[in-house]
C-alpha atoms as a PDB file:
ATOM      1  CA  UNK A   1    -165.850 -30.213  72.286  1.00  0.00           C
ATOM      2  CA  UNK A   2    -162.690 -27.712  72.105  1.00  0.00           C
ATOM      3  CA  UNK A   3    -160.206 -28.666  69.300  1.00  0.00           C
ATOM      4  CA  UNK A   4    -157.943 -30.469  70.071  1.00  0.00           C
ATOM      5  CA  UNK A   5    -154.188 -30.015  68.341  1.00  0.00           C
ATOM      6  CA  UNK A   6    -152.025 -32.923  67.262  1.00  0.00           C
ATOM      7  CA  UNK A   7    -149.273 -33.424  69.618  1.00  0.00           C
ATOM      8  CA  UNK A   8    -146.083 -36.260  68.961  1.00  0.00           C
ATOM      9  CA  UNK A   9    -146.468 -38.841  71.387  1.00  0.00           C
ATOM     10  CA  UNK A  10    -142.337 -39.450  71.363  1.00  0.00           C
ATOM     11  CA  UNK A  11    -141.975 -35.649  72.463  1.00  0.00           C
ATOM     12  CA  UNK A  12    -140.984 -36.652  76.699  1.00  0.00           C
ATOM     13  CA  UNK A  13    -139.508 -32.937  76.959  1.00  0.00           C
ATOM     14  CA  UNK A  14    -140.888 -30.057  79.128  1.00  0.00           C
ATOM     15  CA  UNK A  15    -142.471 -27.690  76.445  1.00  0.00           C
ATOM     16  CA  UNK A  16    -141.846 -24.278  76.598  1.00  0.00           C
ATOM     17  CA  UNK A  17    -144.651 -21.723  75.715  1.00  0.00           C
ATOM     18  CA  UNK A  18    -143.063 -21.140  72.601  1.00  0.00           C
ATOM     19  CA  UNK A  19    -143.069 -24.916  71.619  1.00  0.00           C
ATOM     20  CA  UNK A  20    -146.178 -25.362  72.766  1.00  0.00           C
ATOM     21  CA  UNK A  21    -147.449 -22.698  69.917  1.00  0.00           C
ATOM     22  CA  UNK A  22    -148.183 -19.399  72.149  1.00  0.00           C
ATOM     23  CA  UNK A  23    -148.553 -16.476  70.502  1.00  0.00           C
ATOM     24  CA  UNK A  24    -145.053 -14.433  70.244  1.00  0.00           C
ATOM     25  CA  UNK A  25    -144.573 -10.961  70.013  1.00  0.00           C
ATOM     26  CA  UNK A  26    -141.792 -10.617  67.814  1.00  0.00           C
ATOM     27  CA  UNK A  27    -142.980 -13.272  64.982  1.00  0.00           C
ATOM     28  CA  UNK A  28    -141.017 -15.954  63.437  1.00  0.00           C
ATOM     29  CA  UNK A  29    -138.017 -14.294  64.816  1.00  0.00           C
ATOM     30  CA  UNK A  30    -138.719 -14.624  68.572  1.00  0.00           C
ATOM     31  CA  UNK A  31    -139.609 -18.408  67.519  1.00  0.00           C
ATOM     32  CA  UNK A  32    -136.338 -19.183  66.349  1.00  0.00           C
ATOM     33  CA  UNK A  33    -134.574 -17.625  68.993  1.00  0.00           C
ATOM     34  CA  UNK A  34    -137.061 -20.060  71.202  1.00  0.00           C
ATOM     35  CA  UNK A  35    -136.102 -23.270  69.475  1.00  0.00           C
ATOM     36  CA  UNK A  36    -132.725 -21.928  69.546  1.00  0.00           C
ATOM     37  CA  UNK A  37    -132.907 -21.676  73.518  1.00  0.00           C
ATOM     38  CA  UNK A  38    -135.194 -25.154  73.680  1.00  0.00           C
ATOM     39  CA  UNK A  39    -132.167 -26.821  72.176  1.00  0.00           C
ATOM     40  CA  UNK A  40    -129.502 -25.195  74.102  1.00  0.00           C
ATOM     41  CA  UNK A  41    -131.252 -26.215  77.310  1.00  0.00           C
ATOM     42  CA  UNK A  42    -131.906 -29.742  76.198  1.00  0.00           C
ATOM     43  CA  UNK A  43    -128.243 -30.305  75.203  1.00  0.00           C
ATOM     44  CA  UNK A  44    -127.172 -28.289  79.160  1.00  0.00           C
ATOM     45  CA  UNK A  45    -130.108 -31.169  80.486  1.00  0.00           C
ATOM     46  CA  UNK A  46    -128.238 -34.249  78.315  1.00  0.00           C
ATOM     47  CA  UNK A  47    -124.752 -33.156  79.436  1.00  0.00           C
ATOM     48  CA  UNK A  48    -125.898 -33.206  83.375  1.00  0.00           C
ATOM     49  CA  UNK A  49    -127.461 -36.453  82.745  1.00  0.00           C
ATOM     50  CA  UNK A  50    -124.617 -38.004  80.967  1.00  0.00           C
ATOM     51  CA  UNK A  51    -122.213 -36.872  83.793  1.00  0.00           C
ATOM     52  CA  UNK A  52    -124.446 -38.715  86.536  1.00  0.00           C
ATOM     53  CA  UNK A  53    -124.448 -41.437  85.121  1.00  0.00           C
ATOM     54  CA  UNK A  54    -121.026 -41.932  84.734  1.00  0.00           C
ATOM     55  CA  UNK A  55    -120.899 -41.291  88.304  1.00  0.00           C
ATOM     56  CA  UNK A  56    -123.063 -44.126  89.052  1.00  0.00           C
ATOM     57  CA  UNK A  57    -120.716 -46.769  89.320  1.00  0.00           C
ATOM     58  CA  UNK A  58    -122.013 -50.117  90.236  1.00  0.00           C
ATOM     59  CA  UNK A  59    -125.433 -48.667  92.153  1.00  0.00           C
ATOM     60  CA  UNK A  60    -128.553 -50.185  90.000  1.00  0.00           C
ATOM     61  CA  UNK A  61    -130.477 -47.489  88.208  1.00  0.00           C
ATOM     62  CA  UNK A  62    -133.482 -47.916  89.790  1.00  0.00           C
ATOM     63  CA  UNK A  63    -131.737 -47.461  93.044  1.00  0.00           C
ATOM     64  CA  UNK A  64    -129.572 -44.292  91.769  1.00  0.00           C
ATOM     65  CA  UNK A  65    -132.698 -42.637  91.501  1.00  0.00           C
ATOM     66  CA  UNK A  66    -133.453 -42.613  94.957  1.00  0.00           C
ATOM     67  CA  UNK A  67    -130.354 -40.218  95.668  1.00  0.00           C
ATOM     68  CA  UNK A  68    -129.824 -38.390  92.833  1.00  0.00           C
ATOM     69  CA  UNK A  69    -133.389 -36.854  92.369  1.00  0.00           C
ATOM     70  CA  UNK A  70    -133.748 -36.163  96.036  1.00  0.00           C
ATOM     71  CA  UNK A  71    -130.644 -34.140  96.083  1.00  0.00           C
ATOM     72  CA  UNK A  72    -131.936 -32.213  93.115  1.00  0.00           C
ATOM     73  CA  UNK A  73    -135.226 -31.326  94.994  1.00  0.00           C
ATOM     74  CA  UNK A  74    -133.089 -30.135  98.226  1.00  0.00           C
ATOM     75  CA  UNK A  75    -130.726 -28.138  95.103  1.00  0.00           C
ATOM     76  CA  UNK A  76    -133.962 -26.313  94.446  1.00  0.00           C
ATOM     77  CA  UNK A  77    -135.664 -25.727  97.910  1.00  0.00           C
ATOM     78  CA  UNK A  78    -132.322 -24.193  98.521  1.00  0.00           C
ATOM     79  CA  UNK A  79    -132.186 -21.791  95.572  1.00  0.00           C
ATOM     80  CA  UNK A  80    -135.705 -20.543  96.071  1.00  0.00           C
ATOM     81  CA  UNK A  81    -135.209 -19.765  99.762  1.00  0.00           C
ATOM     82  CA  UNK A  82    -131.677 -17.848  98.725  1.00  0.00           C
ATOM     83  CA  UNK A  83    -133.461 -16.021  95.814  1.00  0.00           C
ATOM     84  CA  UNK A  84    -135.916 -14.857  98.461  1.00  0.00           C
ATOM     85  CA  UNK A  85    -133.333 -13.457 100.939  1.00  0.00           C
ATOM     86  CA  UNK A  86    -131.988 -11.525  98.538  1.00  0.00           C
ATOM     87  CA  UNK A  87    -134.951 -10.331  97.172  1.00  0.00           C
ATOM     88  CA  UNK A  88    -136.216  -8.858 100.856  1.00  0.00           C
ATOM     89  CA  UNK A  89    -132.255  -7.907 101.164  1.00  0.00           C
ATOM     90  CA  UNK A  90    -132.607  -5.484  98.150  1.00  0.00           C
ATOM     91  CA  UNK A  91    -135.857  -4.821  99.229  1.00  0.00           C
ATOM     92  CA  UNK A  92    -135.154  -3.690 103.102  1.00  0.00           C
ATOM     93  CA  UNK A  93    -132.427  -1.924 101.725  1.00  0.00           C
ATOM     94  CA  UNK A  94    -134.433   0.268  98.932  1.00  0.00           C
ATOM     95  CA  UNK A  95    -135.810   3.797 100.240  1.00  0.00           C
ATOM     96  CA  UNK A  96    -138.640   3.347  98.319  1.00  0.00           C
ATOM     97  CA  UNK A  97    -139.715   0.481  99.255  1.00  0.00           C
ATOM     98  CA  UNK A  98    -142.436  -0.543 101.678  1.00  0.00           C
ATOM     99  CA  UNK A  99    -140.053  -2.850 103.421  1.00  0.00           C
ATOM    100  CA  UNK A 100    -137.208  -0.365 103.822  1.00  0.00           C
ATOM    101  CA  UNK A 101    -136.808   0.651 107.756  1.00  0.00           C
ATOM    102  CA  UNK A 102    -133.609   2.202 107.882  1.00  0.00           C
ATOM    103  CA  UNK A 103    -133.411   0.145 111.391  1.00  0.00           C
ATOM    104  CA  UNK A 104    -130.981  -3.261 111.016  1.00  0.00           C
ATOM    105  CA  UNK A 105    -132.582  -5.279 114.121  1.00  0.00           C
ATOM    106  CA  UNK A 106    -135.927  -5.175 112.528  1.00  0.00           C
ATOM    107  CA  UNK A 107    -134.638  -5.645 109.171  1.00  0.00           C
ATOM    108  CA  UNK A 108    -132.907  -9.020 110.831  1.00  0.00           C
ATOM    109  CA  UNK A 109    -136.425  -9.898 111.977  1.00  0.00           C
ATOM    110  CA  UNK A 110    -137.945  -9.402 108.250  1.00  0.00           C
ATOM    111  CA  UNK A 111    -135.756 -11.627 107.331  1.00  0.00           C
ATOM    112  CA  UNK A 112    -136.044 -14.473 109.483  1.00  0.00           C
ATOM    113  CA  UNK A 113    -139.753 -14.251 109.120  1.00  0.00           C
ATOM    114  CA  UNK A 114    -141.305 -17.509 107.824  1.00  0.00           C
ATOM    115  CA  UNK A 115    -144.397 -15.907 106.465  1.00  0.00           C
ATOM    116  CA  UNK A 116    -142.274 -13.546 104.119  1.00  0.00           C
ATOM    117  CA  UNK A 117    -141.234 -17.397 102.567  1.00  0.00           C
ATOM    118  CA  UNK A 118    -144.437 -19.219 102.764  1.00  0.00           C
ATOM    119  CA  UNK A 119    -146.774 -16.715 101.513  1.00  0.00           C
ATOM    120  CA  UNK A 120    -144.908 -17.667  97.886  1.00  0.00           C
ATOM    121  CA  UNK A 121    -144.520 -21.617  98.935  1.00  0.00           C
ATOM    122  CA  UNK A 122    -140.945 -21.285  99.437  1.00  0.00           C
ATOM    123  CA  UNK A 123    -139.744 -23.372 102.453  1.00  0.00           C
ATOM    124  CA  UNK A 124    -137.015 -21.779 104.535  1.00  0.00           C
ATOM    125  CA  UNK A 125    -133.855 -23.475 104.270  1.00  0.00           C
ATOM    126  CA  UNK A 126    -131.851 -24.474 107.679  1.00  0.00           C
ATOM    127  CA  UNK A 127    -127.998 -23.560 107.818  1.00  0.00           C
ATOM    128  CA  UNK A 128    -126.964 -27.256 107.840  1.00  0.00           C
ATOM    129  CA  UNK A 129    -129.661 -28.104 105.546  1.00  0.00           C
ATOM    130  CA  UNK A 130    -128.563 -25.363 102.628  1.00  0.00           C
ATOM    131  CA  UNK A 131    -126.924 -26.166  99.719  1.00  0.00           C
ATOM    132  CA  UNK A 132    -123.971 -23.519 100.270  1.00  0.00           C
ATOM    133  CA  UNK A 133    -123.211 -25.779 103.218  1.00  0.00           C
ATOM    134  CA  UNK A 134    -123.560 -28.959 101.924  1.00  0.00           C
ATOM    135  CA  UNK A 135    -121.423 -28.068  98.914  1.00  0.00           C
ATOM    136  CA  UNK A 136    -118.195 -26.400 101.301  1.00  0.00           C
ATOM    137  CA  UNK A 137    -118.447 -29.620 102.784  1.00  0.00           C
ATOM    138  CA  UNK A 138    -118.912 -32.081  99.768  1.00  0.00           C
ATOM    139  CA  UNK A 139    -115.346 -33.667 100.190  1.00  0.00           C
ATOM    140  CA  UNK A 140    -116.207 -34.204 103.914  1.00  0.00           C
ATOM    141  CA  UNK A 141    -115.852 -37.492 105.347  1.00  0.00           C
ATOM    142  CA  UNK A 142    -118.845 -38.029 106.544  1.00  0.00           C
ATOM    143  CA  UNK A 143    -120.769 -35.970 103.712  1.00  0.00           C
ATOM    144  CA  UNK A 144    -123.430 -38.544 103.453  1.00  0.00           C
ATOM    145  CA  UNK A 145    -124.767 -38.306 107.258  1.00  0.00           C
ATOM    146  CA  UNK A 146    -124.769 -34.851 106.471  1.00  0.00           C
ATOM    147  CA  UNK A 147    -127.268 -34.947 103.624  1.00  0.00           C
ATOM    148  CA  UNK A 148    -129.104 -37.461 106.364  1.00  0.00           C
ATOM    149  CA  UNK A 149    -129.199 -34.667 108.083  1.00  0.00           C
ATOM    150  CA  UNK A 150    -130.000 -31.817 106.243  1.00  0.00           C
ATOM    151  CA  UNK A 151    -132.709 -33.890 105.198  1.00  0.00           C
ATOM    152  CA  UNK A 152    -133.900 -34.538 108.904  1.00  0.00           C
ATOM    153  CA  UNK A 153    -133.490 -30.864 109.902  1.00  0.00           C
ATOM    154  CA  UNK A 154    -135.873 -29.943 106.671  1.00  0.00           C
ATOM    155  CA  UNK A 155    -138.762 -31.849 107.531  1.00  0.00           C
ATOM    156  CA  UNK A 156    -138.541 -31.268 111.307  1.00  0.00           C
ATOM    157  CA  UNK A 157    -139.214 -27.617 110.099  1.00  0.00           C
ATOM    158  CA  UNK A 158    -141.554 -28.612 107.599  1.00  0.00           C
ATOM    159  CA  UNK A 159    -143.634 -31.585 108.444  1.00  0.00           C
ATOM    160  CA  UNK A 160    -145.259 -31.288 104.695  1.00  0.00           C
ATOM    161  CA  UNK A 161    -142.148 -32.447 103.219  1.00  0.00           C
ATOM    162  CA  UNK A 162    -142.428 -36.084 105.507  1.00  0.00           C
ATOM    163  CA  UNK A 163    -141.575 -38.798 103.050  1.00  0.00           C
ATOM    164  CA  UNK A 164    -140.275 -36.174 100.003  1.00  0.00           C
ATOM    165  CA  UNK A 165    -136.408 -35.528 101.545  1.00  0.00           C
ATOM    166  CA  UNK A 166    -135.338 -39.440 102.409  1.00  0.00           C
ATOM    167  CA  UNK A 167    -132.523 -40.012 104.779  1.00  0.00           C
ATOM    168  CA  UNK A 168    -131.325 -42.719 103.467  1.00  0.00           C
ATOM    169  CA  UNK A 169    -127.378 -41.964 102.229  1.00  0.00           C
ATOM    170  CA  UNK A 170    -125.525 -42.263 105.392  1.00  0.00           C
ATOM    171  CA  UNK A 171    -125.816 -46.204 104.556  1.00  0.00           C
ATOM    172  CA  UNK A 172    -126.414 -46.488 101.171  1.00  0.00           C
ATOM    173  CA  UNK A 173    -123.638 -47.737  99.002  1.00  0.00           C
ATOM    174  CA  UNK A 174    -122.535 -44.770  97.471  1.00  0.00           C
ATOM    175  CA  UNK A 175    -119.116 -43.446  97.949  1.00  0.00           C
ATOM    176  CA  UNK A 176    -118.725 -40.273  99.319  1.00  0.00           C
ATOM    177  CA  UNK A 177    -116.479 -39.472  95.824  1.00  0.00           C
ATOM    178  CA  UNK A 178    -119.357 -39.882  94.165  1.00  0.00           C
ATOM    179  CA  UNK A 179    -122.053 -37.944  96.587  1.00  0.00           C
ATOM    180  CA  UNK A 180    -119.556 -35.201  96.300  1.00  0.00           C
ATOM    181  CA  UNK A 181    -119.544 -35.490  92.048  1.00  0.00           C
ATOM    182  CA  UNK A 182    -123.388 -35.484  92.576  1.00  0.00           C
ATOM    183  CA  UNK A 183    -122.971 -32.369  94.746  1.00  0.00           C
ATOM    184  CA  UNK A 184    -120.693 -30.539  92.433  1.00  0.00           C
ATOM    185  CA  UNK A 185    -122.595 -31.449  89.099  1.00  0.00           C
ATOM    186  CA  UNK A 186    -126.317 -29.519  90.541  1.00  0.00           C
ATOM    187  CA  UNK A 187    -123.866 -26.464  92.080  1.00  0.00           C
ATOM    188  CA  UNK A 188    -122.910 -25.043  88.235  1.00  0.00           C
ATOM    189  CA  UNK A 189    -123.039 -21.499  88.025  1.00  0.00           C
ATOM    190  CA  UNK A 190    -125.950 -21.155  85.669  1.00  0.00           C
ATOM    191  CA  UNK A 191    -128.729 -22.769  88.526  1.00  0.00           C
ATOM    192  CA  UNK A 192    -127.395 -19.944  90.103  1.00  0.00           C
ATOM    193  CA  UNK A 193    -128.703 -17.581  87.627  1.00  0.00           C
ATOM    194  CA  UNK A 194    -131.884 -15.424  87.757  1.00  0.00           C
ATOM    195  CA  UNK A 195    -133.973 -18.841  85.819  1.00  0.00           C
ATOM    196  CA  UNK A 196    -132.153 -21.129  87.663  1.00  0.00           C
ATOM    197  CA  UNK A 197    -135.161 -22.727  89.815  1.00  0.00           C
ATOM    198  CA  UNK A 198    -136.600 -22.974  86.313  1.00  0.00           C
ATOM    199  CA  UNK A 199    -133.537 -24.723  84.726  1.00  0.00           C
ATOM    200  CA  UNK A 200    -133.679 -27.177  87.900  1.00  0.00           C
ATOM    201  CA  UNK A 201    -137.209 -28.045  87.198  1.00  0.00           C
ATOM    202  CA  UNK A 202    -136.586 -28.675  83.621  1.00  0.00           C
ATOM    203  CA  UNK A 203    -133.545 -31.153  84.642  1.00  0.00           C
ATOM    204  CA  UNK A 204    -136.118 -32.885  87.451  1.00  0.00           C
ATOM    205  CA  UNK A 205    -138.270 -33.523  84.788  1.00  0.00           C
ATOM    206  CA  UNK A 206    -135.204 -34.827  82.274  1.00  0.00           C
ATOM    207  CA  UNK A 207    -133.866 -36.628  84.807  1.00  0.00           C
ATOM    208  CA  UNK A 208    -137.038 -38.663  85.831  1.00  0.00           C
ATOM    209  CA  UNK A 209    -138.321 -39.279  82.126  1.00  0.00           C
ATOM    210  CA  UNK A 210    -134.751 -40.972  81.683  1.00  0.00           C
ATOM    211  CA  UNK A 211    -135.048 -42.855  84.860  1.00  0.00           C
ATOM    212  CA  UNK A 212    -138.495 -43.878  83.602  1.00  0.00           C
ATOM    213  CA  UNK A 213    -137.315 -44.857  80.357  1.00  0.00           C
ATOM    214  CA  UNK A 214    -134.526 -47.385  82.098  1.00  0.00           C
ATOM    215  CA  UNK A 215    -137.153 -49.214  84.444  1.00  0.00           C
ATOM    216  CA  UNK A 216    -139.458 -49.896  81.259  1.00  0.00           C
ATOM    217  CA  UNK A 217    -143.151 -50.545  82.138  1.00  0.00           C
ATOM    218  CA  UNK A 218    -142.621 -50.104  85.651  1.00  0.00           C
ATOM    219  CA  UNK A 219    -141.178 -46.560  85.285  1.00  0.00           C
ATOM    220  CA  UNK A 220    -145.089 -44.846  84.577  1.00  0.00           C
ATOM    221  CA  UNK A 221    -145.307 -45.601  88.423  1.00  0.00           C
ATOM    222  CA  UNK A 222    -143.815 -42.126  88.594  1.00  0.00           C
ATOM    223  CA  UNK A 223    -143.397 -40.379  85.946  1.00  0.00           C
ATOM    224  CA  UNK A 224    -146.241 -38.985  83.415  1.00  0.00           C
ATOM    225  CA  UNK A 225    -144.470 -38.066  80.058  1.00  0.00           C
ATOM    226  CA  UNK A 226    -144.864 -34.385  79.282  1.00  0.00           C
ATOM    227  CA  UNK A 227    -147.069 -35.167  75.942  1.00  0.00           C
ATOM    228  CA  UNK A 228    -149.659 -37.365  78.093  1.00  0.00           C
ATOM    229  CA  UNK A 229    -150.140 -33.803  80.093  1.00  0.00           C
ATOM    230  CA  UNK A 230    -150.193 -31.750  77.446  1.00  0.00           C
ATOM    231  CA  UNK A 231    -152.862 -33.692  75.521  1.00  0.00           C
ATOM    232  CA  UNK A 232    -155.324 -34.753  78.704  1.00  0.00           C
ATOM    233  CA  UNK A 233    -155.120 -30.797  79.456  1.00  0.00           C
ATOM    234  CA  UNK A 234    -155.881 -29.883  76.029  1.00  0.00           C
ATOM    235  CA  UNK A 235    -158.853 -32.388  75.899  1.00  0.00           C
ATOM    236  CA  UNK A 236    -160.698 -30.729  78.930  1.00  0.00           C
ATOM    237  CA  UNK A 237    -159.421 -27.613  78.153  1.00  0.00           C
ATOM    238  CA  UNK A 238    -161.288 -25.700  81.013  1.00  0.00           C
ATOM    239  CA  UNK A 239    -162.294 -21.836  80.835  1.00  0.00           C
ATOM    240  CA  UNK A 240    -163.616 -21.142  84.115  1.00  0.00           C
ATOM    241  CA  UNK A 241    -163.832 -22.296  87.807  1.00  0.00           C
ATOM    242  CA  UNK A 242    -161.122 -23.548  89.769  1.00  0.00           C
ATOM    243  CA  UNK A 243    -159.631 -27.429  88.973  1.00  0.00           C
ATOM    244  CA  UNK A 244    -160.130 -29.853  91.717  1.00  0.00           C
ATOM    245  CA  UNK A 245    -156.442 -31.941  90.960  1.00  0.00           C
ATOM    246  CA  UNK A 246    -156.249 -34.518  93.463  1.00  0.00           C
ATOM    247  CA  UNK A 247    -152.806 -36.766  92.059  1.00  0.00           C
ATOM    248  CA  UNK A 248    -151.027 -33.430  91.257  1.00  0.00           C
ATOM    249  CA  UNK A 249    -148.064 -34.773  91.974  1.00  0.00           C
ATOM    250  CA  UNK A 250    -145.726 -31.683  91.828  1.00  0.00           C
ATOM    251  CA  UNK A 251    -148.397 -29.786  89.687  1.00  0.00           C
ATOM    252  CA  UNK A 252    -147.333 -30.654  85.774  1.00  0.00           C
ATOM    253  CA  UNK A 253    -150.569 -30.509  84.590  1.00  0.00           C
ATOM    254  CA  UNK A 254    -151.561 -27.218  86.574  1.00  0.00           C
ATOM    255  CA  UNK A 255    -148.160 -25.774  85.047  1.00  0.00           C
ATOM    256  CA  UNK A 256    -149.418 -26.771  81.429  1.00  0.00           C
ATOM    257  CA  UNK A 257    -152.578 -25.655  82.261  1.00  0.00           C
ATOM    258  CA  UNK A 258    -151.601 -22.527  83.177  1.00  0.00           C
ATOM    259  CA  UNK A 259    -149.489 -22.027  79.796  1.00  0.00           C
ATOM    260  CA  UNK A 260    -152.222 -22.570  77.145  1.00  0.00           C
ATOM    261  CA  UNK A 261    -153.575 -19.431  75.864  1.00  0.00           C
ATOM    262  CA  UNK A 262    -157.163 -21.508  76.174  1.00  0.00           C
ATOM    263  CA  UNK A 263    -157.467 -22.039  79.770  1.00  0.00           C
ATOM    264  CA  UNK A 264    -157.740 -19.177  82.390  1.00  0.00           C
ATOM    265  CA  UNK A 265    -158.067 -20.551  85.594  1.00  0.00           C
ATOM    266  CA  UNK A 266    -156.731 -21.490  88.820  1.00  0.00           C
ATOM    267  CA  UNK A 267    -156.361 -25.020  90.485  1.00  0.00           C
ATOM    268  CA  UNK A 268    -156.306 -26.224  93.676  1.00  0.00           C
ATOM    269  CA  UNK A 269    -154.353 -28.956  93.889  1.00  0.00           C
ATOM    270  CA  UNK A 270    -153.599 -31.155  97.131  1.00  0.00           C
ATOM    271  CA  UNK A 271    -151.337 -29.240  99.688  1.00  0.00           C
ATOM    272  CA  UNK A 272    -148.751 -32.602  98.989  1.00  0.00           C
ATOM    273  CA  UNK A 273    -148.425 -30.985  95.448  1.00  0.00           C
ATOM    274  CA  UNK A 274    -146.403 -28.009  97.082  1.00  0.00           C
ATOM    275  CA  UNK A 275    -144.182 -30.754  98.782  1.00  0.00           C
ATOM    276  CA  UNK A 276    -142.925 -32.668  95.575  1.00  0.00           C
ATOM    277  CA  UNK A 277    -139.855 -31.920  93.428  1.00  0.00           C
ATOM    278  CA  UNK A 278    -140.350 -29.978  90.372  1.00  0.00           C
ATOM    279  CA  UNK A 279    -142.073 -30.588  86.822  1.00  0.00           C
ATOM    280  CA  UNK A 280    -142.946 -34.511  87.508  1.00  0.00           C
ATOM    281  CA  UNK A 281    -146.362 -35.295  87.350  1.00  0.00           C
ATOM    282  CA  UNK A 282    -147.643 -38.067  89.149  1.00  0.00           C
ATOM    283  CA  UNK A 283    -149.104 -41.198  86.918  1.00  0.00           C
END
């Protein structure tokens, strides 16, 4: 039976590889800098929570859920498809590389080719349905049937995502104030960095574990804390072969299977896993 190392049950947070006790290259340096970073990141995580909340108003907590991590998921479908585009922009547009054509109409075509997106799982992203749209338009009257329907428009395109994007705002009690406040909170500059899909996950995953926390018992329905996933992968601890990981959920235990220095393998998890929102793992 593999070792198994102690892990703090209390400890809800997304580990990175450096908290999780991966070797570093630089020594005890590189791990400070890493707890350094850890802590940065969980106060940036704190402050976005803290400033939803106060834009809740008078919607329950177990119903502010249903809109706020939704529009987080569609923040980061959006970002990978842009990072993407600009990757095979840069790409069509380098002499060296194997994309590069010199010819704009078939460069056009790369571009707007869905297999050049779904080859990495990224979903291509609709005008109406992109987050640079929805965010020029925030203030909009009628900004919540507009997140109806960049939601529609998404999984007309993408009949995986059936259930995932919920079109449910248009007549939902929310003011359009605060849709807007939602809207501008997940559009700060540093998503838009070169981590950001990474930074979104990480908030996903603080954002559930606090709307967990709220609901009690009930709130394992959803949400697996990060320690639970840690320790049950560290327990089988496989070496070899390929995991069979039907309750994936959006992959959690995949992700920290795939960071420990012990395991080496791949998993095949349902194709739904693909579909959900970032860094939650499904009880």
């Amino acid at each position: 039976m593999p070792k198994l190392r102690k892990i703090d049950p209390a400890d809800a947070t997304e580990p990175t590889p450096k908290q999780m006790g991966l070797p570093l290259a630089n020594g005890s340096d590189e791990r400070t800098n890493g707890a350094k970073k850890a802590a940065a990141d969980l106060h940036f995580e704190r402050e976005l929570w803290e400033a939803a909340v106060q834009m809740r108003g008078t919607v329950a907590p177990a119903d502010y859920k249903h809109y706020v991590l939704p529009l987080l998921f569609l923040r980061y479908l959006s970002l990978r498809y842009e990072q993407r585009y600009e990757q095979l922009q840069l790409a069509l547009k380098d002499s060296g590389s194997e994309y590069y054509t010199g010819d704009a109409e078939i460069d056009a075509e790369v571009l707007a080719d869905p297999s050049e997106y779904e080859r990495l799982n990224i979903f291509t992203v609709p005008e109406q349905a992109s987050w640079a749209y929805l965010r020029r338009h925030a203030r909009a009257d009628d900004i919540k049937l507009k997140l109806d329907t960049a939601m529609r428009l998404l999984e007309e395109r993408h009949p995986k995502l059936a259930g995932v994007l919920p079109r449910i705002y248009a007549n939902s009690n929310l003011e359009p104030d605060q849709v807007a406040g939602l809207i501008n909170l997940f559009s700060r500059d540093v998503f838009a960095q070169k981590h950001g899909a990474d930074l979104l996950g990480r908030t996903y995953e603080y954002f559930i574990s606090n709307f967990a926390s709220t609901e009690g018992n009930r709130g394992g329905e959803f949400f697996t804390p990060s320690s639970i996933v840690r320790l049950l992968v560290e327990m089988l601890a496989p070496t070899e072969g390929k995991v069979f990981d039907p309750a994936a959920g959006s992959a959690a235990c995949s992700s920290s299977r795939r960071a420990s220095p012990t395991t080496g393998i791949r998993s095949r998890s349902t194709a739904r896993s693909a579909s959900r929102p970032p860094c939650a793992c499904a009880a």
